[in-house]
Structures are given as structure tokens and as C-alpha cells.
PDB file of N, CA and C in Angstrom:
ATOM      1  N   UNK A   1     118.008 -42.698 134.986  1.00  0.00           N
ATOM      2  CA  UNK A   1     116.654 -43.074 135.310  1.00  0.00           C
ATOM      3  C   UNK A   1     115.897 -41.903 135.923  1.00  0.00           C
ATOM      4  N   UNK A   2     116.446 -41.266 136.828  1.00  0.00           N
ATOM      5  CA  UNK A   2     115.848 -39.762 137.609  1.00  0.00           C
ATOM      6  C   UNK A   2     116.023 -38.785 136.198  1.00  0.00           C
ATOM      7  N   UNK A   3     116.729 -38.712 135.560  1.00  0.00           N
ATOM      8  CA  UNK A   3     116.840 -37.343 134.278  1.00  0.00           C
ATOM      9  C   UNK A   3     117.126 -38.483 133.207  1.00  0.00           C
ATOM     10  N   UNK A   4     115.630 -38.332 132.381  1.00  0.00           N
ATOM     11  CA  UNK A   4     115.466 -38.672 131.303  1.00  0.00           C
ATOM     12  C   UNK A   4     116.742 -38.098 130.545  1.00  0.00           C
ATOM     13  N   UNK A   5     117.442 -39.029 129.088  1.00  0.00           N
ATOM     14  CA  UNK A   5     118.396 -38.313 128.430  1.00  0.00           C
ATOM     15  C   UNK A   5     117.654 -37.376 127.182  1.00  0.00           C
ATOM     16  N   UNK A   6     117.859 -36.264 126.862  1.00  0.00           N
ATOM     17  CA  UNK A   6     117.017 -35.443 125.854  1.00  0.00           C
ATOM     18  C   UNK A   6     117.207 -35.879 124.511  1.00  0.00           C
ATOM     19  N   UNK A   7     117.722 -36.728 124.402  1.00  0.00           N
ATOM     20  CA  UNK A   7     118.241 -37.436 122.702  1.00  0.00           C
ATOM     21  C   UNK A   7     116.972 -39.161 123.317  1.00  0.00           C
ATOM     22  N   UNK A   8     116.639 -39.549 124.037  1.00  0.00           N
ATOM     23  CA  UNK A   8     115.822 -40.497 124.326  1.00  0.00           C
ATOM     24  C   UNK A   8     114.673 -41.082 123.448  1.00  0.00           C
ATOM     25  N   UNK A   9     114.517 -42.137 123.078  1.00  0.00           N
ATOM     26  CA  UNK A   9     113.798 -42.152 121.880  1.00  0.00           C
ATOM     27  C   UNK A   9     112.153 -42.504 122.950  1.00  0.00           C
ATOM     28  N   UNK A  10     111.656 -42.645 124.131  1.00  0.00           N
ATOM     29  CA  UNK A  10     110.750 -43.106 124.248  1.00  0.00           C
ATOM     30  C   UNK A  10     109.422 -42.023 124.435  1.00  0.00           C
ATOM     31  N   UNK A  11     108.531 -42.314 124.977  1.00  0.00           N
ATOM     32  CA  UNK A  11     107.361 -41.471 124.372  1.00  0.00           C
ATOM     33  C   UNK A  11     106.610 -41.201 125.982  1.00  0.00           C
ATOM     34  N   UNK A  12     106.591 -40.143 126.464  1.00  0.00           N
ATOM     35  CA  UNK A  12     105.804 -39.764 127.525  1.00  0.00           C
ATOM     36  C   UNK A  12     104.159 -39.448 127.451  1.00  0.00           C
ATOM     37  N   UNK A  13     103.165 -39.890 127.154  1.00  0.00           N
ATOM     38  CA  UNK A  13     102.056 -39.920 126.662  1.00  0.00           C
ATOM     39  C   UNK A  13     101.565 -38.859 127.692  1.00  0.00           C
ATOM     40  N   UNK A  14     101.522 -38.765 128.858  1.00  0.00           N
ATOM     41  CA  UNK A  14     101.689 -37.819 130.186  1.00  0.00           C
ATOM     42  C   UNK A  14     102.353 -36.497 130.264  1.00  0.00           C
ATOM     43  N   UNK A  15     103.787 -36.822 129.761  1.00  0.00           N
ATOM     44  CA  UNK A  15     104.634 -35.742 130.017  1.00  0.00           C
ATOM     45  C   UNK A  15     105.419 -36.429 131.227  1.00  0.00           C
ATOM     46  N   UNK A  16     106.278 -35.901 131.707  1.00  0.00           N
ATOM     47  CA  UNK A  16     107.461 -36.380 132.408  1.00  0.00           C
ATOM     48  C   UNK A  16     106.715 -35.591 133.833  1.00  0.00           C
ATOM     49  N   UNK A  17     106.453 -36.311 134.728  1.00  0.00           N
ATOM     50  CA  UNK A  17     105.496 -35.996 136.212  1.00  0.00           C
ATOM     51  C   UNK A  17     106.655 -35.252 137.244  1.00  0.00           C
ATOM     52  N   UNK A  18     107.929 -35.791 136.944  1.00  0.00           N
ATOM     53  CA  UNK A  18     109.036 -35.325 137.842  1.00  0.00           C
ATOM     54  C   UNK A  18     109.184 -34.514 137.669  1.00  0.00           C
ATOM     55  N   UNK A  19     109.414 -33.784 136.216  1.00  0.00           N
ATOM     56  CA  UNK A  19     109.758 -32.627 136.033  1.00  0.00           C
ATOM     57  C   UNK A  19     110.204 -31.332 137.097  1.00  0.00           C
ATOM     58  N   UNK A  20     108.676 -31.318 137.759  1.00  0.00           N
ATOM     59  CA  UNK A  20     108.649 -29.961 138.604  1.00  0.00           C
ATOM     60  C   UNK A  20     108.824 -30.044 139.574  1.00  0.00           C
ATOM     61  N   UNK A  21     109.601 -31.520 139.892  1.00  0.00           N
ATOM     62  CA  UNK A  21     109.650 -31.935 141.467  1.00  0.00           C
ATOM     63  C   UNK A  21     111.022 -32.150 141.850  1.00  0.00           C
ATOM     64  N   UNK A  22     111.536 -31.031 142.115  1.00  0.00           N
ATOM     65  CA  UNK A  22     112.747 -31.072 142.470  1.00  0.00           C
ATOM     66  C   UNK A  22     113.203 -31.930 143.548  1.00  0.00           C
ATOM     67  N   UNK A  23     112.522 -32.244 144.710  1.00  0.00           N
ATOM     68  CA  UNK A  23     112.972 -32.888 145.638  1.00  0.00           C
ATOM     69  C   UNK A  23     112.686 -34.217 145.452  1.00  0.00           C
ATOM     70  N   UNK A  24     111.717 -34.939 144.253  1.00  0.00           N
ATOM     71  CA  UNK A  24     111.661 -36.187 144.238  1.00  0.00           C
ATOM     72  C   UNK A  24     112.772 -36.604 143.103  1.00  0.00           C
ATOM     73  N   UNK A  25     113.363 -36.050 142.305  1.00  0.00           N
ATOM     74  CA  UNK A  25     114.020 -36.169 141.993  1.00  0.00           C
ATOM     75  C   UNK A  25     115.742 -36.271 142.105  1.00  0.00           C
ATOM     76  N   UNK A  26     116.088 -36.417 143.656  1.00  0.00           N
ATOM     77  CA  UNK A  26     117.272 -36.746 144.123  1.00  0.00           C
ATOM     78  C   UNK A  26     117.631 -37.741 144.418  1.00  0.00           C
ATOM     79  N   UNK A  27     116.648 -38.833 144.341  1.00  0.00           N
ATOM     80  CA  UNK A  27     116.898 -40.169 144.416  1.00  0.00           C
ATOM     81  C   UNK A  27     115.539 -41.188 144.445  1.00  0.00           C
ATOM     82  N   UNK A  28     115.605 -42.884 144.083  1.00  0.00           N
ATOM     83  CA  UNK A  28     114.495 -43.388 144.058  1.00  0.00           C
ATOM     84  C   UNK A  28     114.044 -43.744 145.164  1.00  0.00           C
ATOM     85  N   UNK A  29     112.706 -43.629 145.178  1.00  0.00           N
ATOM     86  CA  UNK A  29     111.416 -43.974 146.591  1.00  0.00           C
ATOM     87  C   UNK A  29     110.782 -45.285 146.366  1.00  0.00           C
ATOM     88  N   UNK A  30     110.810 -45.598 147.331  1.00  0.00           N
ATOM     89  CA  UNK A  30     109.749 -46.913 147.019  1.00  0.00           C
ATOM     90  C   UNK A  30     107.825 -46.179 147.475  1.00  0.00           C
ATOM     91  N   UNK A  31     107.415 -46.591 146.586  1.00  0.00           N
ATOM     92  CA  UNK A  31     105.907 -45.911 147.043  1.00  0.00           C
ATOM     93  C   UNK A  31     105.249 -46.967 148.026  1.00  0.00           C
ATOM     94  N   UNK A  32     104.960 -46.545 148.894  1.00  0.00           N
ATOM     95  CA  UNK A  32     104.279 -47.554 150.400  1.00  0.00           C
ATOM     96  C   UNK A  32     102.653 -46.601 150.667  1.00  0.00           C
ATOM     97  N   UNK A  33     101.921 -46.096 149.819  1.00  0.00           N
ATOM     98  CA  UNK A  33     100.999 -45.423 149.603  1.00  0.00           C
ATOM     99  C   UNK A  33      99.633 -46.839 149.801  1.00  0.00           C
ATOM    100  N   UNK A  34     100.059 -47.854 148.918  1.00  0.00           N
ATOM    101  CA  UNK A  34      99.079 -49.071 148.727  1.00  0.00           C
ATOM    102  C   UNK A  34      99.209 -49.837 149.972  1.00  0.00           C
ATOM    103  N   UNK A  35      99.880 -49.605 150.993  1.00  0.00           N
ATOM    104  CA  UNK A  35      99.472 -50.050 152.133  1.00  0.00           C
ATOM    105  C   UNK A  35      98.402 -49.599 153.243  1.00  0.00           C
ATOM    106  N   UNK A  36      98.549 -48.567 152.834  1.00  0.00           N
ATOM    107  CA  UNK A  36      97.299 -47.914 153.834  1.00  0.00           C
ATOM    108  C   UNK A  36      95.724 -47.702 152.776  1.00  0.00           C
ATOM    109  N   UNK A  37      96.096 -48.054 151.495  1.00  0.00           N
ATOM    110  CA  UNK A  37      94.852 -47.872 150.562  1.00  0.00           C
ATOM    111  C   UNK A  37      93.746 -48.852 151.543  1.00  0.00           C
ATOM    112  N   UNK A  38      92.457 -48.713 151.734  1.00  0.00           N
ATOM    113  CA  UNK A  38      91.493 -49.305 152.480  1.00  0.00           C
ATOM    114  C   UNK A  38      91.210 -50.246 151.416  1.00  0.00           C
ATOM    115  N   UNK A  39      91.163 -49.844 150.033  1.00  0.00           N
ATOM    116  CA  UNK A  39      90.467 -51.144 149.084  1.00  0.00           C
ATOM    117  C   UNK A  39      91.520 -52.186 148.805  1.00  0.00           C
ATOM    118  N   UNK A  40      92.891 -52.234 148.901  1.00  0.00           N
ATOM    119  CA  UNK A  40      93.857 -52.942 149.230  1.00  0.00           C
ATOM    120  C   UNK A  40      93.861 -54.435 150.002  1.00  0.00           C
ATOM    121  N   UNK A  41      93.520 -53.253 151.519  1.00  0.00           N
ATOM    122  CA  UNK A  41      93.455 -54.263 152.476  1.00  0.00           C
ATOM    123  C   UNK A  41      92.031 -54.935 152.496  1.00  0.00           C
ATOM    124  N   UNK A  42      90.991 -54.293 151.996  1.00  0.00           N
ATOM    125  CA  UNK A  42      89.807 -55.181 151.820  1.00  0.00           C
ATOM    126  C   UNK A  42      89.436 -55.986 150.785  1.00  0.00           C
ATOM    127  N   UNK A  43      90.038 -56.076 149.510  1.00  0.00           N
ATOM    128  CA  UNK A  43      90.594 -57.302 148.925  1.00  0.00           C
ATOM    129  C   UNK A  43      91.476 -58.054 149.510  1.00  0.00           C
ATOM    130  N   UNK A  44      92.173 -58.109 150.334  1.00  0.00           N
ATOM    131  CA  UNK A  44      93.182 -58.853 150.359  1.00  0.00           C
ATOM    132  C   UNK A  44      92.580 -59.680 151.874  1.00  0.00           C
ATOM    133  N   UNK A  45      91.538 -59.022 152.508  1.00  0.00           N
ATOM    134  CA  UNK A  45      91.024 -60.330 153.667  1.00  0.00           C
ATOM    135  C   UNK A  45      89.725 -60.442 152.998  1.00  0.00           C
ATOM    136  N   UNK A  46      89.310 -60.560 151.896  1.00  0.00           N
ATOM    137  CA  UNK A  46      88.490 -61.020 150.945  1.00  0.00           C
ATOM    138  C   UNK A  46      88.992 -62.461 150.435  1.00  0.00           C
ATOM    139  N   UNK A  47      90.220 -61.993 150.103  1.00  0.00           N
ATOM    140  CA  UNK A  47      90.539 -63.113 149.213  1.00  0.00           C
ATOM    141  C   UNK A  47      91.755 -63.911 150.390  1.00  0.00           C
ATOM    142  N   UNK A  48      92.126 -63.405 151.240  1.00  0.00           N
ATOM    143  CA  UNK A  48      93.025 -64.377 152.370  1.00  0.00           C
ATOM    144  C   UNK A  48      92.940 -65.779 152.112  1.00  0.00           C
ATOM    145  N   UNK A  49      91.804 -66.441 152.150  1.00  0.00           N
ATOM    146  CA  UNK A  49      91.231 -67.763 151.778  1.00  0.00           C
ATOM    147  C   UNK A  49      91.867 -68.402 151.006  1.00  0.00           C
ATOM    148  N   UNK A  50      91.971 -68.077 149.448  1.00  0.00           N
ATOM    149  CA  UNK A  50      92.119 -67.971 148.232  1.00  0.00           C
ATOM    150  C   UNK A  50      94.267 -68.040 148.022  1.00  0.00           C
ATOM    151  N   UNK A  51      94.725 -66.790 148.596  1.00  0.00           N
ATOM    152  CA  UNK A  51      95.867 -66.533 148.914  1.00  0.00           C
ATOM    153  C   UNK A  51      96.384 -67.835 150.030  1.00  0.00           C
ATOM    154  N   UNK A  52      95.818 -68.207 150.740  1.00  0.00           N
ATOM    155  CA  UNK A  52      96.473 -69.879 151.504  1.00  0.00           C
ATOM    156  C   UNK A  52      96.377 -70.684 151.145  1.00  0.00           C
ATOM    157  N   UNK A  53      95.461 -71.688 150.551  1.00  0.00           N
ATOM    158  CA  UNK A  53      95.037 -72.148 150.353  1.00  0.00           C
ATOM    159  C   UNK A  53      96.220 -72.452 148.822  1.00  0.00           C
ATOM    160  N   UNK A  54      96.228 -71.451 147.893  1.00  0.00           N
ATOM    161  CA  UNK A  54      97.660 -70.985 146.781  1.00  0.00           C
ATOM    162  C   UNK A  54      98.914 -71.729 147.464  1.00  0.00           C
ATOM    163  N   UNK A  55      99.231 -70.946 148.579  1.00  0.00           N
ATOM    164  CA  UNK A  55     100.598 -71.385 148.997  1.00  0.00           C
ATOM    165  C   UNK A  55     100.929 -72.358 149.838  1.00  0.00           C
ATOM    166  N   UNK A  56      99.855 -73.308 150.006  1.00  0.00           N
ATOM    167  CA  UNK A  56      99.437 -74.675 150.422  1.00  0.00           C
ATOM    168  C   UNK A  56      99.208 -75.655 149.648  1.00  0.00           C
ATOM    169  N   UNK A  57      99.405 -75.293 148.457  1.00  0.00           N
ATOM    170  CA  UNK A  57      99.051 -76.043 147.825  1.00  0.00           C
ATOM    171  C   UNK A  57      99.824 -75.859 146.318  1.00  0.00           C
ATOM    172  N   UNK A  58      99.860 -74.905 145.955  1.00  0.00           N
ATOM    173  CA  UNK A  58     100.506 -74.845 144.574  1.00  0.00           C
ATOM    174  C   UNK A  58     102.178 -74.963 144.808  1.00  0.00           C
ATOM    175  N   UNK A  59     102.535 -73.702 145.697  1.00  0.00           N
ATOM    176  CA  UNK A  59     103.952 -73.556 146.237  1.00  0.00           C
ATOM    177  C   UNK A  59     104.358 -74.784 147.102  1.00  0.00           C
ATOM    178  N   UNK A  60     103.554 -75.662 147.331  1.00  0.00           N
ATOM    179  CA  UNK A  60     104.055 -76.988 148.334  1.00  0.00           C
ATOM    180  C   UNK A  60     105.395 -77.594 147.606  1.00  0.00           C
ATOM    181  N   UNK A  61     105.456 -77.830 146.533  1.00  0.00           N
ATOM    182  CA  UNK A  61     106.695 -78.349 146.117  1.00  0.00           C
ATOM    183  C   UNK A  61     108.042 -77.523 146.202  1.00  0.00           C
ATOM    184  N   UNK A  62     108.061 -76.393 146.155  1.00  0.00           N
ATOM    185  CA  UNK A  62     108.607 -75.156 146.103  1.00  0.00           C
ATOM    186  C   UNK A  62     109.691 -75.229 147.700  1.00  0.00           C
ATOM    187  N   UNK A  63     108.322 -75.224 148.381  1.00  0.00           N
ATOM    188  CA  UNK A  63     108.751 -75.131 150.358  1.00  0.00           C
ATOM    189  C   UNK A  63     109.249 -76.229 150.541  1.00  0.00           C
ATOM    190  N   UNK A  64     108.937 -77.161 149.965  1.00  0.00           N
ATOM    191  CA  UNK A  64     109.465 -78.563 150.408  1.00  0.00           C
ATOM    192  C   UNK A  64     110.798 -78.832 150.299  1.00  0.00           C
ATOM    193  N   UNK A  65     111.191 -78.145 148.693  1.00  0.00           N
ATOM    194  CA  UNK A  65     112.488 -78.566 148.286  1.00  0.00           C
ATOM    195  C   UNK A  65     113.340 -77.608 149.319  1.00  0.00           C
ATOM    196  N   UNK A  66     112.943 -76.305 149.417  1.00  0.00           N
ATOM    197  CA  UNK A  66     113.937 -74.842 149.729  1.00  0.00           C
ATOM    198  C   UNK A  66     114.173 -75.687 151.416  1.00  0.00           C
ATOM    199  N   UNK A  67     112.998 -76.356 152.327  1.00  0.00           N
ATOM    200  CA  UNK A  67     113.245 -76.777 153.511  1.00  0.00           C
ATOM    201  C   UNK A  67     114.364 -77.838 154.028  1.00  0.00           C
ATOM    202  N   UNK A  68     114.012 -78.964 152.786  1.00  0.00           N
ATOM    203  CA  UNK A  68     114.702 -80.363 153.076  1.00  0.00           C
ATOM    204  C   UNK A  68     115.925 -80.249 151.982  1.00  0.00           C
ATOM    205  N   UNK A  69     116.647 -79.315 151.800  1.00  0.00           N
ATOM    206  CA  UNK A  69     117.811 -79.545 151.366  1.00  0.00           C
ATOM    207  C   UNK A  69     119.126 -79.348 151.572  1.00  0.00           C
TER     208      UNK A  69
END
């Protein structure tokens, strides 16, 4: 997954970004970049409302079962 195999049949439309990055390439990162994005967090207490209201209601059967069993 870190070194593409050179016989690989898939298609880099980009080019391979790791390439020249030796140090990201020693193992996988989780990217935590979209937490501090400002338009992130200002969709997301935009839509807070929207997002409870979801898991109050759609997921209710869901919580109910995972609680009372």
C-alpha cells in the first residue's frame, strides 16, 4: 500500500504524490488536518440541528436495541 507494485495495473491520473516523500512513506497517517479546517466546523454548528435531531430519531431503533439487550 506505501510502494505501489511496478507491474500494478491501476492508473495515477496525478502521479504517485508519495513519491518524493520519503518520510511519509514509512508508515500510514491518519490525516486530522479537517479538524481544525474553519469551514468544517462551521458547517457542522450549521447543521448541529439537523445532525440530532438524525440520531433522535432515525438511529432510535438502533440505540434502543444496542441499550436493552
Amino acid at each position: 500500500m506505501l510502494r505501489p507494485a511496478e507491474n500494478e495495473r491501476a492508473h495515477y491520473a496525478a502521479g504517485n504524490r508519495m513519491r518524493y516523500q520519503k518520510d511519509k512513506k514509512q508508515g500510514i497517517f491518519y490525516d486530522n488536518r479537517w479538524f481544525k479546517d474553519w469551514s468544517v466546523n462551521f458547517a457542522f454548528s450549521l447543521l448541529y440541528p439537523i445532525f440530532k435531531w438524525n440520531e433522535e430519531n432515525v438511529y432510535k431503533n438502533t440505540k434502543d436495541y444496542l441499550w436493552n439487550k
